[in-house]
PDB file of N, CA and C in Angstrom:
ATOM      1  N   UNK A   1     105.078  85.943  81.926  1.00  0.00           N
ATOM      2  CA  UNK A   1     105.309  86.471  83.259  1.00  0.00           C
ATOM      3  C   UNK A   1     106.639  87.223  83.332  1.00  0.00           C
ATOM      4  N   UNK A   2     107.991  86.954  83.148  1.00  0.00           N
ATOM      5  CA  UNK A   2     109.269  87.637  83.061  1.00  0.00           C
ATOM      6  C   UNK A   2     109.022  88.561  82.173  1.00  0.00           C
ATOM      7  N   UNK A   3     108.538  88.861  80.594  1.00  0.00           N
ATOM      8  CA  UNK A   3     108.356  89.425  79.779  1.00  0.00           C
ATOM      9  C   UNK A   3     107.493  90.682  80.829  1.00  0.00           C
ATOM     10  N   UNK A   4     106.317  89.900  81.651  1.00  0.00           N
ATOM     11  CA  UNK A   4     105.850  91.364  81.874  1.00  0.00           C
ATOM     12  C   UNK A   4     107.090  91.789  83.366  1.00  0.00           C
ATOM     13  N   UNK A   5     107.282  91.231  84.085  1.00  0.00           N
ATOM     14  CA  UNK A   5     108.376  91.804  85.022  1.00  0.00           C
ATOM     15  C   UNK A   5     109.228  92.725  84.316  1.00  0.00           C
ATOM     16  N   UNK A   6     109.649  92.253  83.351  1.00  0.00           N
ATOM     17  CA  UNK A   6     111.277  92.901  82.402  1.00  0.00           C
ATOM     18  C   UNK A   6     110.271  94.405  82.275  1.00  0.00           C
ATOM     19  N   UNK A   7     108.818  94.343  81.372  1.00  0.00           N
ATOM     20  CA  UNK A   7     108.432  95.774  81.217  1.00  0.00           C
ATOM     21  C   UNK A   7     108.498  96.423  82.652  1.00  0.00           C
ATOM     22  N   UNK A   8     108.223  96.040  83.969  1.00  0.00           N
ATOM     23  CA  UNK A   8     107.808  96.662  84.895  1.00  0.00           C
ATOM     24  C   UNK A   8     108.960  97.587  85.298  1.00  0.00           C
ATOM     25  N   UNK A   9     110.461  96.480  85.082  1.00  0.00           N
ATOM     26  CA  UNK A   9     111.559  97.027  85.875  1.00  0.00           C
ATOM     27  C   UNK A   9     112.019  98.559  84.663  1.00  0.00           C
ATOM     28  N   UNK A  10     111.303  98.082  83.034  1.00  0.00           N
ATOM     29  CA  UNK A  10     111.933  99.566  82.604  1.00  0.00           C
ATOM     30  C   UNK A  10     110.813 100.404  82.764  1.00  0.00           C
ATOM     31  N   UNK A  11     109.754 100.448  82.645  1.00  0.00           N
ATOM     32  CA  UNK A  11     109.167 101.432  83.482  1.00  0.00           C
ATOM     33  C   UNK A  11     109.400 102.248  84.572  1.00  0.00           C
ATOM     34  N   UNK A  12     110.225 101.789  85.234  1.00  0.00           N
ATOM     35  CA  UNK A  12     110.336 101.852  86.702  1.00  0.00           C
ATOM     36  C   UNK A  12     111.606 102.352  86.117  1.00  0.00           C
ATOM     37  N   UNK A  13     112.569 101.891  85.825  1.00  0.00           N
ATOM     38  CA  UNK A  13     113.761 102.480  85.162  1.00  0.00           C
ATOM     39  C   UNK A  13     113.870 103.903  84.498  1.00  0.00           C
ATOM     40  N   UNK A  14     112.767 104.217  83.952  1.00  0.00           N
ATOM     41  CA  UNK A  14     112.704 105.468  82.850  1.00  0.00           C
ATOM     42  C   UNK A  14     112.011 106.289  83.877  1.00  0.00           C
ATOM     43  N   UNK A  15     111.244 106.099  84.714  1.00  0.00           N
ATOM     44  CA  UNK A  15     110.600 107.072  85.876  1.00  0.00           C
ATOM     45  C   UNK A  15     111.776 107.840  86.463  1.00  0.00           C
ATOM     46  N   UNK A  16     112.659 106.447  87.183  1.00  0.00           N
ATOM     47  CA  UNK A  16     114.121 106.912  87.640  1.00  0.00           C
ATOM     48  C   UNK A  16     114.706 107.557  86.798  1.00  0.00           C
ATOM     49  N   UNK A  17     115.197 107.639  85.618  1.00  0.00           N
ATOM     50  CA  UNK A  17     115.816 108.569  85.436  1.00  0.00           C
ATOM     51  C   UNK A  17     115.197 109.572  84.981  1.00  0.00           C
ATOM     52  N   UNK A  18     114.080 109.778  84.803  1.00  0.00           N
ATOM     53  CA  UNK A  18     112.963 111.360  84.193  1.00  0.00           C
ATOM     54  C   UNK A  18     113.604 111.737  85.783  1.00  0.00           C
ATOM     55  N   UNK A  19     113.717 111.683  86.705  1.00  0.00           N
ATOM     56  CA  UNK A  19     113.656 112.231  87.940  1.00  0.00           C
ATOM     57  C   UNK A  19     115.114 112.921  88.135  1.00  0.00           C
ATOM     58  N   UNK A  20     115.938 111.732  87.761  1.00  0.00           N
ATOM     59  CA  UNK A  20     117.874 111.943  87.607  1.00  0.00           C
ATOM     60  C   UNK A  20     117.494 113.025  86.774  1.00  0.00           C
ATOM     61  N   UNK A  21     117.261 112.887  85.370  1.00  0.00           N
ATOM     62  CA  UNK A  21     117.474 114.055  84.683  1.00  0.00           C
ATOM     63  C   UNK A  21     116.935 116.140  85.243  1.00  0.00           C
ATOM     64  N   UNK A  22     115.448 115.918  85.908  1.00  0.00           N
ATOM     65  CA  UNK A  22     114.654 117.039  86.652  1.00  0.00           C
ATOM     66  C   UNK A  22     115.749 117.787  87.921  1.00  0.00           C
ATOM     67  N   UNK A  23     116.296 116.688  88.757  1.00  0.00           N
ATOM     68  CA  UNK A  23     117.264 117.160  90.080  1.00  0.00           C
ATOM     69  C   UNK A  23     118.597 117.448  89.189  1.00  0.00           C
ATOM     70  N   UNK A  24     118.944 116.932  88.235  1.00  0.00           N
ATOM     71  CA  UNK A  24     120.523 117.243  88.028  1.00  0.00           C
ATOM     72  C   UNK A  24     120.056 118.693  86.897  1.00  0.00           C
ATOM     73  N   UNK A  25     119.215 118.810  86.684  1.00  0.00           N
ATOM     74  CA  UNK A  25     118.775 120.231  85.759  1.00  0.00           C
ATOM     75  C   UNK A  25     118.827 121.451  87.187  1.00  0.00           C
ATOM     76  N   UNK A  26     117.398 120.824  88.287  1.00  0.00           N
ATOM     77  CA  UNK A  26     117.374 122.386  89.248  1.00  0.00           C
ATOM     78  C   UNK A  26     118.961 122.178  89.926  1.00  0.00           C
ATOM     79  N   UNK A  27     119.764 121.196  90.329  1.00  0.00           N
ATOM     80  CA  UNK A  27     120.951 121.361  90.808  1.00  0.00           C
ATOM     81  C   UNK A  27     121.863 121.877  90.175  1.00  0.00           C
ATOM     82  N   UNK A  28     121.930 121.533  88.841  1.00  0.00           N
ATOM     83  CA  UNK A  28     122.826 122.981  87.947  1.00  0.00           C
ATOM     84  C   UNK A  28     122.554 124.380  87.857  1.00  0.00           C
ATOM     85  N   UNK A  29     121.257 124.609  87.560  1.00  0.00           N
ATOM     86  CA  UNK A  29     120.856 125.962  87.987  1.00  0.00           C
ATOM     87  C   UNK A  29     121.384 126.515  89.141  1.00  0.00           C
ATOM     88  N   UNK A  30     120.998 125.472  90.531  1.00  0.00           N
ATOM     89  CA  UNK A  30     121.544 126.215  91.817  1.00  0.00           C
ATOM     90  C   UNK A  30     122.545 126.221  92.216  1.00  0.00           C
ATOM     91  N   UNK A  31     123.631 125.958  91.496  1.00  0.00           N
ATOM     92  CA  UNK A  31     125.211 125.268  91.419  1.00  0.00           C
ATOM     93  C   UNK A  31     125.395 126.815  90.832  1.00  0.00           C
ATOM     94  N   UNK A  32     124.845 127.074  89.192  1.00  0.00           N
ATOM     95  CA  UNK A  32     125.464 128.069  88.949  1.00  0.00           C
ATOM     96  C   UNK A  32     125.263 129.738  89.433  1.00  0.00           C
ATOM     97  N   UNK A  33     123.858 129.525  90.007  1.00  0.00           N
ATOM     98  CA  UNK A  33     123.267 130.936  90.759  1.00  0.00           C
ATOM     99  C   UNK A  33     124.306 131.000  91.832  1.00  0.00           C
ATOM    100  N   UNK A  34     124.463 129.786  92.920  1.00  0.00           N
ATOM    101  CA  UNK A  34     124.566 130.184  93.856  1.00  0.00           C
ATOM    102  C   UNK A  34     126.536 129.787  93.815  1.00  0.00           C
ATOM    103  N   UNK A  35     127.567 129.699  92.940  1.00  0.00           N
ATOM    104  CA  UNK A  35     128.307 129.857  92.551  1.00  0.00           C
ATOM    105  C   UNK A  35     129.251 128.883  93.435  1.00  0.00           C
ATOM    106  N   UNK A  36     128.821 127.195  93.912  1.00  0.00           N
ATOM    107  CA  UNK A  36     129.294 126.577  94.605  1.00  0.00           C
ATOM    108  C   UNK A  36     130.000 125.630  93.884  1.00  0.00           C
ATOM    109  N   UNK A  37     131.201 125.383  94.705  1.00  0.00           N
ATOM    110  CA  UNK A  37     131.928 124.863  94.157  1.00  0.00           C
ATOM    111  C   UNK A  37     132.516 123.400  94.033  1.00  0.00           C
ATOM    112  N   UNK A  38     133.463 122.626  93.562  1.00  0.00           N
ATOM    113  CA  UNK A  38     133.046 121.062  92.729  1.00  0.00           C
ATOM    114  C   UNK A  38     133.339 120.267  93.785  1.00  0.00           C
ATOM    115  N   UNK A  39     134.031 120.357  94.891  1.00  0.00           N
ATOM    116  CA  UNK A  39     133.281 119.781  96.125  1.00  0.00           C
ATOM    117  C   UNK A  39     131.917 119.268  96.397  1.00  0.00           C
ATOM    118  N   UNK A  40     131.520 120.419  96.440  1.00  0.00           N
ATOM    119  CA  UNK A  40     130.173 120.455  96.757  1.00  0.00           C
ATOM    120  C   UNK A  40     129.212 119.664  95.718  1.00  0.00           C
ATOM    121  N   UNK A  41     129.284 119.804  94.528  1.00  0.00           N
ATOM    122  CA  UNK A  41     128.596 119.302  93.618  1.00  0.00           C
ATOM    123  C   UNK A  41     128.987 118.210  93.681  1.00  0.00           C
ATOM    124  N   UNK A  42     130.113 117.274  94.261  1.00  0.00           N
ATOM    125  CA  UNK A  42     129.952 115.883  94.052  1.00  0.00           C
ATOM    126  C   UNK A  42     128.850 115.150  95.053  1.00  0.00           C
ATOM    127  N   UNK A  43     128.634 115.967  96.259  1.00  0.00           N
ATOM    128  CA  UNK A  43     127.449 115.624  97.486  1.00  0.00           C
ATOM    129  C   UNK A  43     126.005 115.802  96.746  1.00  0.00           C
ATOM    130  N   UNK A  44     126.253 116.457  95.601  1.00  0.00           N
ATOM    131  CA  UNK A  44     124.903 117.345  95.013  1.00  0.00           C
ATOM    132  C   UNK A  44     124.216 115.858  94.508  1.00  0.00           C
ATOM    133  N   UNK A  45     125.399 115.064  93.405  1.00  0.00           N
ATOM    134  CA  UNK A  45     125.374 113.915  92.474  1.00  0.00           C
ATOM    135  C   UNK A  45     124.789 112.885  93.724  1.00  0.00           C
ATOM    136  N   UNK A  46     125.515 112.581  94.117  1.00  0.00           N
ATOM    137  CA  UNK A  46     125.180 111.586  95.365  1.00  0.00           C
ATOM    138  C   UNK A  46     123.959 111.873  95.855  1.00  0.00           C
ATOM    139  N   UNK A  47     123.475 112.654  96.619  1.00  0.00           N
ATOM    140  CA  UNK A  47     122.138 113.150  96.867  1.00  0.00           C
ATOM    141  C   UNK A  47     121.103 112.416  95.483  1.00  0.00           C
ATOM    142  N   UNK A  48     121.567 113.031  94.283  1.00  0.00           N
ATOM    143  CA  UNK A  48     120.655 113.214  93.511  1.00  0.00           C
ATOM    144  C   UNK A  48     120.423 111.352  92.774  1.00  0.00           C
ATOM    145  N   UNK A  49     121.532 110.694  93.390  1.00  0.00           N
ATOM    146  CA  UNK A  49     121.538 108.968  92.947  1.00  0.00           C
ATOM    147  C   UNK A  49     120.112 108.539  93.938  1.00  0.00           C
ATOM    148  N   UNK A  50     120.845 108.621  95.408  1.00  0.00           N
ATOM    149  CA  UNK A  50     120.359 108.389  96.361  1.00  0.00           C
ATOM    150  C   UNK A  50     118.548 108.647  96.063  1.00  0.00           C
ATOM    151  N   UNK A  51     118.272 109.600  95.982  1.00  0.00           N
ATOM    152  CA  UNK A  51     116.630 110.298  95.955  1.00  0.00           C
ATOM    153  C   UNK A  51     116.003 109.634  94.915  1.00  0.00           C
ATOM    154  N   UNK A  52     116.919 109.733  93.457  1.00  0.00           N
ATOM    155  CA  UNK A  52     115.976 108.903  92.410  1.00  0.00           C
ATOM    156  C   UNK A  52     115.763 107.833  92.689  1.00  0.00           C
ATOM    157  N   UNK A  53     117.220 107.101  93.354  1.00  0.00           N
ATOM    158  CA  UNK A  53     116.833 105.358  93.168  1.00  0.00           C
ATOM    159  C   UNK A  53     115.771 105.127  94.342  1.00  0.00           C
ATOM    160  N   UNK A  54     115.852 106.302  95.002  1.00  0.00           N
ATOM    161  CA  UNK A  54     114.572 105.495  96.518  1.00  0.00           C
ATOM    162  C   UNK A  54     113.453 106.357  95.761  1.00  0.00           C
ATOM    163  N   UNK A  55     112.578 107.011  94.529  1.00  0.00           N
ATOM    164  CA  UNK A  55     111.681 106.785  93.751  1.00  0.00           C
ATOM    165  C   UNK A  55     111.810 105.476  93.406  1.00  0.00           C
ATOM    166  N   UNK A  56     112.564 105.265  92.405  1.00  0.00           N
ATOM    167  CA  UNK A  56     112.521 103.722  91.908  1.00  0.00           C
ATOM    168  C   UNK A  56     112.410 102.874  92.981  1.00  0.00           C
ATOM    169  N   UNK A  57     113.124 102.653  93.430  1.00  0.00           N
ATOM    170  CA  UNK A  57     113.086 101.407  94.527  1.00  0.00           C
ATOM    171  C   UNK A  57     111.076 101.550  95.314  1.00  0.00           C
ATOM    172  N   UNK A  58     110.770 102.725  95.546  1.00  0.00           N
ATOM    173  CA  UNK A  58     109.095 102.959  95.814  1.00  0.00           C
ATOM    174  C   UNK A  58     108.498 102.565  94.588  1.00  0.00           C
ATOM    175  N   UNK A  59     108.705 102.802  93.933  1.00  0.00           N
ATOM    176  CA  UNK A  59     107.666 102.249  92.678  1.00  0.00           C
ATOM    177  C   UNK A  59     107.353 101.011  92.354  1.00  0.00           C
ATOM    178  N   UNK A  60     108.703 100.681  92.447  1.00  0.00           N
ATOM    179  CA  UNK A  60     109.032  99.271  92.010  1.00  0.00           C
ATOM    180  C   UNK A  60     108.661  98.130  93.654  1.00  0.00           C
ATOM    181  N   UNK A  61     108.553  98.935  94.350  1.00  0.00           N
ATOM    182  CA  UNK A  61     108.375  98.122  95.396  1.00  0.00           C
ATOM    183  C   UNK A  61     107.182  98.211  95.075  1.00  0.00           C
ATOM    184  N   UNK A  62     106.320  99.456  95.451  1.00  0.00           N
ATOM    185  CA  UNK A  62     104.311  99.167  95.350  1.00  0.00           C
ATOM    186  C   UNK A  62     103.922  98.288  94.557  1.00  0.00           C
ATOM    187  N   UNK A  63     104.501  98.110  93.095  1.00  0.00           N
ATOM    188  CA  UNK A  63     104.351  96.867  92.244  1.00  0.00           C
ATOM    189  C   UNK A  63     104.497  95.397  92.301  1.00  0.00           C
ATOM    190  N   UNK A  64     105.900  95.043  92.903  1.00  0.00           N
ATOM    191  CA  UNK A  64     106.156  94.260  93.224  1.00  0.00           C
ATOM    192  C   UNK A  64     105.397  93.324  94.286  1.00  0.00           C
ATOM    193  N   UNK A  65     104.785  94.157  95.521  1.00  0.00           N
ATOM    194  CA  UNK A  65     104.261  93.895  96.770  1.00  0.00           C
ATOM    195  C   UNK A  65     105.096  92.843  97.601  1.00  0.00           C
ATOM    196  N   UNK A  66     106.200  92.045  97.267  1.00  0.00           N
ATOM    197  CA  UNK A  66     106.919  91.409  98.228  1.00  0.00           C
ATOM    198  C   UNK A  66     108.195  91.474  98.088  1.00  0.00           C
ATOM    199  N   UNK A  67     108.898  91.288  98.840  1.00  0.00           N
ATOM    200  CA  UNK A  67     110.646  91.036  98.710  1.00  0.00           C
ATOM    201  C   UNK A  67     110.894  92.546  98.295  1.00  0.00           C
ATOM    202  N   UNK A  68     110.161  93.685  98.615  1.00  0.00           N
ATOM    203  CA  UNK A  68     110.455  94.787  98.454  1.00  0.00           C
ATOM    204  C   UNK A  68     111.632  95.323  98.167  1.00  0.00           C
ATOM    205  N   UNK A  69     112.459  95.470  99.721  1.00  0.00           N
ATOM    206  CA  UNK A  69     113.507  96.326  99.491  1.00  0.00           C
ATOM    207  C   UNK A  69     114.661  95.015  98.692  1.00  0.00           C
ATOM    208  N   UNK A  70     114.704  94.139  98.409  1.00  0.00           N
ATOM    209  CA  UNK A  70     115.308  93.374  97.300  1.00  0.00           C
ATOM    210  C   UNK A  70     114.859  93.744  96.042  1.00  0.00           C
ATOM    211  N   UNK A  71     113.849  94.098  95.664  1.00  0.00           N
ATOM    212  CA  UNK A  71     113.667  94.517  94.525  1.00  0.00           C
ATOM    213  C   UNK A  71     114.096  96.240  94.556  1.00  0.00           C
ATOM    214  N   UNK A  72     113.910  96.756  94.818  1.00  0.00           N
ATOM    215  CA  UNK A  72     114.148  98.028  94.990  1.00  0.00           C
ATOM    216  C   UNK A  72     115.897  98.343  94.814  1.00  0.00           C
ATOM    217  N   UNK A  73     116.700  97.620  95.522  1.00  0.00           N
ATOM    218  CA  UNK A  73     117.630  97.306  95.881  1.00  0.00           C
ATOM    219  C   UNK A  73     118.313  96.868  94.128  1.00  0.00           C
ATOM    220  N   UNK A  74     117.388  95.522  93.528  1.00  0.00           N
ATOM    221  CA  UNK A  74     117.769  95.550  91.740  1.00  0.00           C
ATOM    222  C   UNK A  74     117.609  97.022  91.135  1.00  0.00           C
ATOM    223  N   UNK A  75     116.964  97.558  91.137  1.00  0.00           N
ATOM    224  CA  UNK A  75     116.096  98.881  90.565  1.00  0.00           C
ATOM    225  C   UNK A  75     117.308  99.346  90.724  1.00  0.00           C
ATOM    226  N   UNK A  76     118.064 100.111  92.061  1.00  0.00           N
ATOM    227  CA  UNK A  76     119.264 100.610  91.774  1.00  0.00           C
ATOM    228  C   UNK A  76     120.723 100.256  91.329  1.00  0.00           C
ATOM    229  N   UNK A  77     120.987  98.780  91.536  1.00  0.00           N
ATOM    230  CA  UNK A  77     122.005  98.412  90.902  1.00  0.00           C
ATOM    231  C   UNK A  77     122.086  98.256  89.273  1.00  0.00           C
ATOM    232  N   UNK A  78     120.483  98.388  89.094  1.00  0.00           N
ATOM    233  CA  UNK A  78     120.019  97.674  87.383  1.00  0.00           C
ATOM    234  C   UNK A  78     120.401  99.872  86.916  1.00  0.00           C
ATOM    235  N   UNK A  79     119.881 100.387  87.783  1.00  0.00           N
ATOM    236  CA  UNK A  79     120.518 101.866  87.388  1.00  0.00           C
ATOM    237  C   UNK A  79     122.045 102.442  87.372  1.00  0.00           C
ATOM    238  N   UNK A  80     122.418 101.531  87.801  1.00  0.00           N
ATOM    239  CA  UNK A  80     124.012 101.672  88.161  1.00  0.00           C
ATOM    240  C   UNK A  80     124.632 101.091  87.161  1.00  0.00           C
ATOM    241  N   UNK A  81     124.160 100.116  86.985  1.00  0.00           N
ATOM    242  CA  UNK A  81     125.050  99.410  85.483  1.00  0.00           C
ATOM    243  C   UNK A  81     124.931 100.132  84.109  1.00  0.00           C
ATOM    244  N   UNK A  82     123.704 100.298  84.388  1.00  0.00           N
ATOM    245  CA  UNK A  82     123.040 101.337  82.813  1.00  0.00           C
ATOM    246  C   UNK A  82     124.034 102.484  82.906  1.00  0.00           C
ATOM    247  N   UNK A  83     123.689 103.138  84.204  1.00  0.00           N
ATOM    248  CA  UNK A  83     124.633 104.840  83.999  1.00  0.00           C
ATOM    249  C   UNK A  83     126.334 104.191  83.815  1.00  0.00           C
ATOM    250  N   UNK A  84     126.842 103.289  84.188  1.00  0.00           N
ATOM    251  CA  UNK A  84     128.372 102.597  84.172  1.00  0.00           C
ATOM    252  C   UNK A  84     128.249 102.667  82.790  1.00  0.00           C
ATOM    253  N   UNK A  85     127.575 101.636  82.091  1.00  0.00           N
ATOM    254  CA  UNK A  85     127.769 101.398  80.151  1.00  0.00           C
ATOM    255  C   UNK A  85     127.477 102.582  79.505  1.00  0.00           C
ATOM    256  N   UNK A  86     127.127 103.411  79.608  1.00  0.00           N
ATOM    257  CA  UNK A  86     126.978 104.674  79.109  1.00  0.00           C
ATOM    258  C   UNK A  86     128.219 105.858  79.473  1.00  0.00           C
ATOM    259  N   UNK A  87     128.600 105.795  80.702  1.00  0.00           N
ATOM    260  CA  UNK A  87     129.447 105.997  80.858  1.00  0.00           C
ATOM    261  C   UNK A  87     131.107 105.747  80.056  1.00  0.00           C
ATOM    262  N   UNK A  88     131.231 104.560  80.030  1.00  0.00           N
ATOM    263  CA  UNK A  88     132.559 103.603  79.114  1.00  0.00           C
ATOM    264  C   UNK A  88     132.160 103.990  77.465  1.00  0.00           C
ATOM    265  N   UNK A  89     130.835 104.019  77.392  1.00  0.00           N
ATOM    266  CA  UNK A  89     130.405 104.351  75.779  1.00  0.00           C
ATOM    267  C   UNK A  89     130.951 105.588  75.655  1.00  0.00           C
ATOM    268  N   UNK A  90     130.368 106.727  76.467  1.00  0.00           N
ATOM    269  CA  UNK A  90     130.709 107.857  75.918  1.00  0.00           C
ATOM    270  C   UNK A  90     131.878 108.441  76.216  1.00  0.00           C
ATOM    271  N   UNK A  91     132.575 107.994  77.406  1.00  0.00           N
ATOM    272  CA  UNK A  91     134.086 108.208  77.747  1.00  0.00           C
ATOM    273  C   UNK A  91     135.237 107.660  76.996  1.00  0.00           C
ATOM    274  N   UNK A  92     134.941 106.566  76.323  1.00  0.00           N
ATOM    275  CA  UNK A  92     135.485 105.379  75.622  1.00  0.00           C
ATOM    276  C   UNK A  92     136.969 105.363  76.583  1.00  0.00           C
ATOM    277  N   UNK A  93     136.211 104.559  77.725  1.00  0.00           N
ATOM    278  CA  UNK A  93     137.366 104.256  78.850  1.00  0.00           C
ATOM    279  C   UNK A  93     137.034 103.124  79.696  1.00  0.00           C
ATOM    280  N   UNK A  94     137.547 102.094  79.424  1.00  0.00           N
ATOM    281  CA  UNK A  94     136.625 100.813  80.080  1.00  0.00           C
ATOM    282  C   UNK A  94     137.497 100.519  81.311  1.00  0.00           C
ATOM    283  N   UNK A  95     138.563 101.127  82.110  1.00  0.00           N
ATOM    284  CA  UNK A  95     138.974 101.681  83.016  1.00  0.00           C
ATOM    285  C   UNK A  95     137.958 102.717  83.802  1.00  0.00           C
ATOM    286  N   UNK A  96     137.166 102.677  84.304  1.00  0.00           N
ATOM    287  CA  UNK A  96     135.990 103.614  84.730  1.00  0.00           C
ATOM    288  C   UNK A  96     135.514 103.495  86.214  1.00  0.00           C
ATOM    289  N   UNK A  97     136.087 102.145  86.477  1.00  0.00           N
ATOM    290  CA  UNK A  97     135.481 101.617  88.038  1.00  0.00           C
ATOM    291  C   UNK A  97     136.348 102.452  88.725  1.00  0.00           C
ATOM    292  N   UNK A  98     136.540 103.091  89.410  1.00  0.00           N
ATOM    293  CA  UNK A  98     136.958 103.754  90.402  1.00  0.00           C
ATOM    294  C   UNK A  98     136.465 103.811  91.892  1.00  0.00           C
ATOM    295  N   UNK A  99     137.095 104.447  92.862  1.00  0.00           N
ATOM    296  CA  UNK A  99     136.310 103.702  94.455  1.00  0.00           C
ATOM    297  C   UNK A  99     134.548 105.233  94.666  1.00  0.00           C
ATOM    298  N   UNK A 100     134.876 106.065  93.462  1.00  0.00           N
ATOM    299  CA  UNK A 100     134.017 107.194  93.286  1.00  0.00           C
ATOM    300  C   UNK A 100     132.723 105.947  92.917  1.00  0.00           C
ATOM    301  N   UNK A 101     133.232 105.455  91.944  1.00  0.00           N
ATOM    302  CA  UNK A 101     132.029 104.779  91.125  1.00  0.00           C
ATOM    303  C   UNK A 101     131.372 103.618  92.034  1.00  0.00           C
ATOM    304  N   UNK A 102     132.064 103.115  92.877  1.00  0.00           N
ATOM    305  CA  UNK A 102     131.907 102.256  94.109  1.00  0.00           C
ATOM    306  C   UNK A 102     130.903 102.746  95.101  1.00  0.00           C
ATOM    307  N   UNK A 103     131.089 104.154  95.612  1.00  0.00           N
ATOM    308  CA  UNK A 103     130.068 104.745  96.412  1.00  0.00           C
ATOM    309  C   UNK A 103     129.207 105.075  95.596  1.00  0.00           C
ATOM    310  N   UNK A 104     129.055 105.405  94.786  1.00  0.00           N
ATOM    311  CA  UNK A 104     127.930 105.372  93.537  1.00  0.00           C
ATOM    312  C   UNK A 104     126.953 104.140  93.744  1.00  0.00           C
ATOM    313  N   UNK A 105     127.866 103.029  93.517  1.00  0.00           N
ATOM    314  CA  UNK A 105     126.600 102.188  93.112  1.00  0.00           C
ATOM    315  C   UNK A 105     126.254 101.902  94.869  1.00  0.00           C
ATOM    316  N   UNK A 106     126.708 102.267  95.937  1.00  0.00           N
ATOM    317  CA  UNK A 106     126.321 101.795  97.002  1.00  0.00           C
ATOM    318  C   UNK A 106     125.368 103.188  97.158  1.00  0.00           C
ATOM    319  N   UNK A 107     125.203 104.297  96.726  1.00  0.00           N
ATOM    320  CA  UNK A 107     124.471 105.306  97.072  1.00  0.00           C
ATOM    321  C   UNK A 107     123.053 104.840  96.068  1.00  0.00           C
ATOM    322  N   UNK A 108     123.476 104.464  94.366  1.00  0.00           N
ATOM    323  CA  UNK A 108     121.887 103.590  93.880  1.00  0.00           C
ATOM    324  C   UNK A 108     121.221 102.559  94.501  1.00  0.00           C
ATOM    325  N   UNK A 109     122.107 101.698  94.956  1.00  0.00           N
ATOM    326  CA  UNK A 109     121.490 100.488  95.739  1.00  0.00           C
ATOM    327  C   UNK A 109     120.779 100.516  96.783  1.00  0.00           C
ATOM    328  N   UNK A 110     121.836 101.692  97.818  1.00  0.00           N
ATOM    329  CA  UNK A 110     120.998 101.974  99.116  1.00  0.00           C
ATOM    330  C   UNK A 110     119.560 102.782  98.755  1.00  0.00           C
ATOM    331  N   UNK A 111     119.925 103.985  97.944  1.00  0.00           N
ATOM    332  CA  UNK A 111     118.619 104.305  98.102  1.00  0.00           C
ATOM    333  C   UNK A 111     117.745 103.803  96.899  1.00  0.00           C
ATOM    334  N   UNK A 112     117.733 102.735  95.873  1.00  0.00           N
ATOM    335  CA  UNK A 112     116.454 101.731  95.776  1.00  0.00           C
ATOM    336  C   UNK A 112     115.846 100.792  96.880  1.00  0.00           C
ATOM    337  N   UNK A 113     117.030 100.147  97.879  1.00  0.00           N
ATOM    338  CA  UNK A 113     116.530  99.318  98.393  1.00  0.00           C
ATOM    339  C   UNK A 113     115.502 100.109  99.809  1.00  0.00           C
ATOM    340  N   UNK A 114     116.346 101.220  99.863  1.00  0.00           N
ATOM    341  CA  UNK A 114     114.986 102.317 101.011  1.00  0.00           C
ATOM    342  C   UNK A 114     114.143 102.444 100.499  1.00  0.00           C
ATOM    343  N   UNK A 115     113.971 102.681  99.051  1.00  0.00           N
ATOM    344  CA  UNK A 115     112.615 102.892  98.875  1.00  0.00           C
ATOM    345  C   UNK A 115     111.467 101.992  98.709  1.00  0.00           C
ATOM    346  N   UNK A 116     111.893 100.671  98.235  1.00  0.00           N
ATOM    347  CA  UNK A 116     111.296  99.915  98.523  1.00  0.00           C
ATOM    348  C   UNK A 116     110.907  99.279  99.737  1.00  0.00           C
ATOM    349  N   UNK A 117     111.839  99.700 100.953  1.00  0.00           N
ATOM    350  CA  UNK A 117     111.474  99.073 102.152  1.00  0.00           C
ATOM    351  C   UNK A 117     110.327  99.959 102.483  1.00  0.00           C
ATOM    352  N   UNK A 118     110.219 101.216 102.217  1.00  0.00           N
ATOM    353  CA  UNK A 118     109.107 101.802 102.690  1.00  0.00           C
ATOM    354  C   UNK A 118     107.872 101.799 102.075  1.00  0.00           C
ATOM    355  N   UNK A 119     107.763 101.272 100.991  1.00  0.00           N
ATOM    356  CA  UNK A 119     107.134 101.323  99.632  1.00  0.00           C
ATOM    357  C   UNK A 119     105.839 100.432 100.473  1.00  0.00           C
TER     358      UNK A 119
END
């Protein structure tokens, strides 16, 4: 039973980020066409946390069928930790938490746990 949960949540995990990866591709494109600047692109990132994790958090909720937006809600923090360790890996800076990275994981969390509430 956990064994199959654990597959469900990376399933649900790798959906989320096929999606992170699709929005942060057309948002670079329209970043560089439309010649806006790094202000702006940090609302772009945020947006683009927010939208995947409320996919995930929907997916993972329809599956789940109860305690939804709690699960949904894991879905984005379980995405937040992943993008954090990858982060420290490839930065090699384990100094990384910052109050940026803070609204981060409150922008994955919130929007897994929306998506599962609607899910």
């Amino acid at each position: 039973m956990v064994k199959n949960n654990v597959f469900r949540v990376v399933k649900t995990l790798v959906c989320t980020y096929i999606t992170t990866l699709i929005m942060l591709l057309i948002m670079t494109l329209l970043f560089y066409k439309l010649q806006i600047n790094n202000n702006k692109i940090m609302i772009g990132v945020y947006i683009t946390y927010v939208l995947s994790n409320f996919i995930g958090g929907f997916i993972f909720g329809k599956i789940a069928g109860r305690k939804k937006y709690l699960f949904g809600m894991m879905v984005g923090a379980v995405y937040f930790i992943i993008l954090m360790l990858i982060s420290v890996i490839v930065m090699k800076k384990p100094d990384i938490i910052t109050t940026d990275s803070l609204y981060a994981l409150l922008a994955c969390a919130g929007g897994g746990m929306l998506g599962g509430m609607v899910s």
